[in-house]
Protein backbone atom coordinates (compact mmCIF):
# COMPACT_ATOMS: atom_id res chain seq x y z
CA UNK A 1 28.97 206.97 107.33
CA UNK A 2 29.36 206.42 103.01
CA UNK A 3 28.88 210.01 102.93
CA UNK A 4 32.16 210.46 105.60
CA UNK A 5 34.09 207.85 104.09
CA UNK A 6 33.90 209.39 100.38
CA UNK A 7 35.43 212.49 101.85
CA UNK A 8 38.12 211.17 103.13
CA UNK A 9 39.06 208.90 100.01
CA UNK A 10 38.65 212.24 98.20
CA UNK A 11 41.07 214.13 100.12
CA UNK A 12 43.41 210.87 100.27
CA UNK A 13 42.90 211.18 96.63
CA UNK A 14 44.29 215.04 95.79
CA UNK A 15 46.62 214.10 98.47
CA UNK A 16 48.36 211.84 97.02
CA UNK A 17 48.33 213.30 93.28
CA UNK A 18 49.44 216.48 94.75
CA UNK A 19 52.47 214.79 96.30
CA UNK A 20 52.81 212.42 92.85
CA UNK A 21 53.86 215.51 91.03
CA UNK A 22 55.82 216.94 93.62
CA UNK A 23 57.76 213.76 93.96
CA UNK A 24 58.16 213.63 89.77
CA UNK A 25 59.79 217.54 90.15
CA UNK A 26 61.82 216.44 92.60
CA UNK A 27 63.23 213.46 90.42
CA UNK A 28 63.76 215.35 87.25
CA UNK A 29 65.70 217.88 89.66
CA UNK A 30 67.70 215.04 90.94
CA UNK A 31 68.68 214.06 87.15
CA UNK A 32 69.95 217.06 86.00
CA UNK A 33 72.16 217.35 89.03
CA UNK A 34 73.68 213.82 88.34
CA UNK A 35 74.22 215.30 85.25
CA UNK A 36 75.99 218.39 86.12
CA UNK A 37 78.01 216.34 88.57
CA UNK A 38 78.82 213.80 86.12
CA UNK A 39 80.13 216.67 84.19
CA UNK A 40 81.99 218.07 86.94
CA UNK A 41 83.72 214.83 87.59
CA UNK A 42 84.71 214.12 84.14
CA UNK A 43 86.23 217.53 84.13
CA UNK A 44 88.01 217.32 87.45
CA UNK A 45 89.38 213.94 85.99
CA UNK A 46 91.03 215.37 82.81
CA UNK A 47 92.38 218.43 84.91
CA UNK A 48 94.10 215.78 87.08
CA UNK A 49 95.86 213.42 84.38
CA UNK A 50 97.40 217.00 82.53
């Protein structure tokens, strides 16, 4: 039964650090996007008060 249950805690384990840096791409992706659109916005601003 220990010998089962370390298993699974293992694979829970590189489970979830697998997904840890997945999720930590997936945020720095989301970042430079707000970024770009922040951009984007403050252009589309100063095109609209010419």
């Amino acid at each position: 039964m220990e010998r089962s249950e370390t298993k699974l805690l293992t694979a829970v384990y590189r489970w979830s650090r697998s997904m840890e840096v997945r999720v930590r791409s997936s945020s720095s992706a989301v970042a430079g996007f707000d970024k770009r659109l922040a951009l984007a916005e403050e252009r589309i601003s100063e095109l609209e008060r010419l």
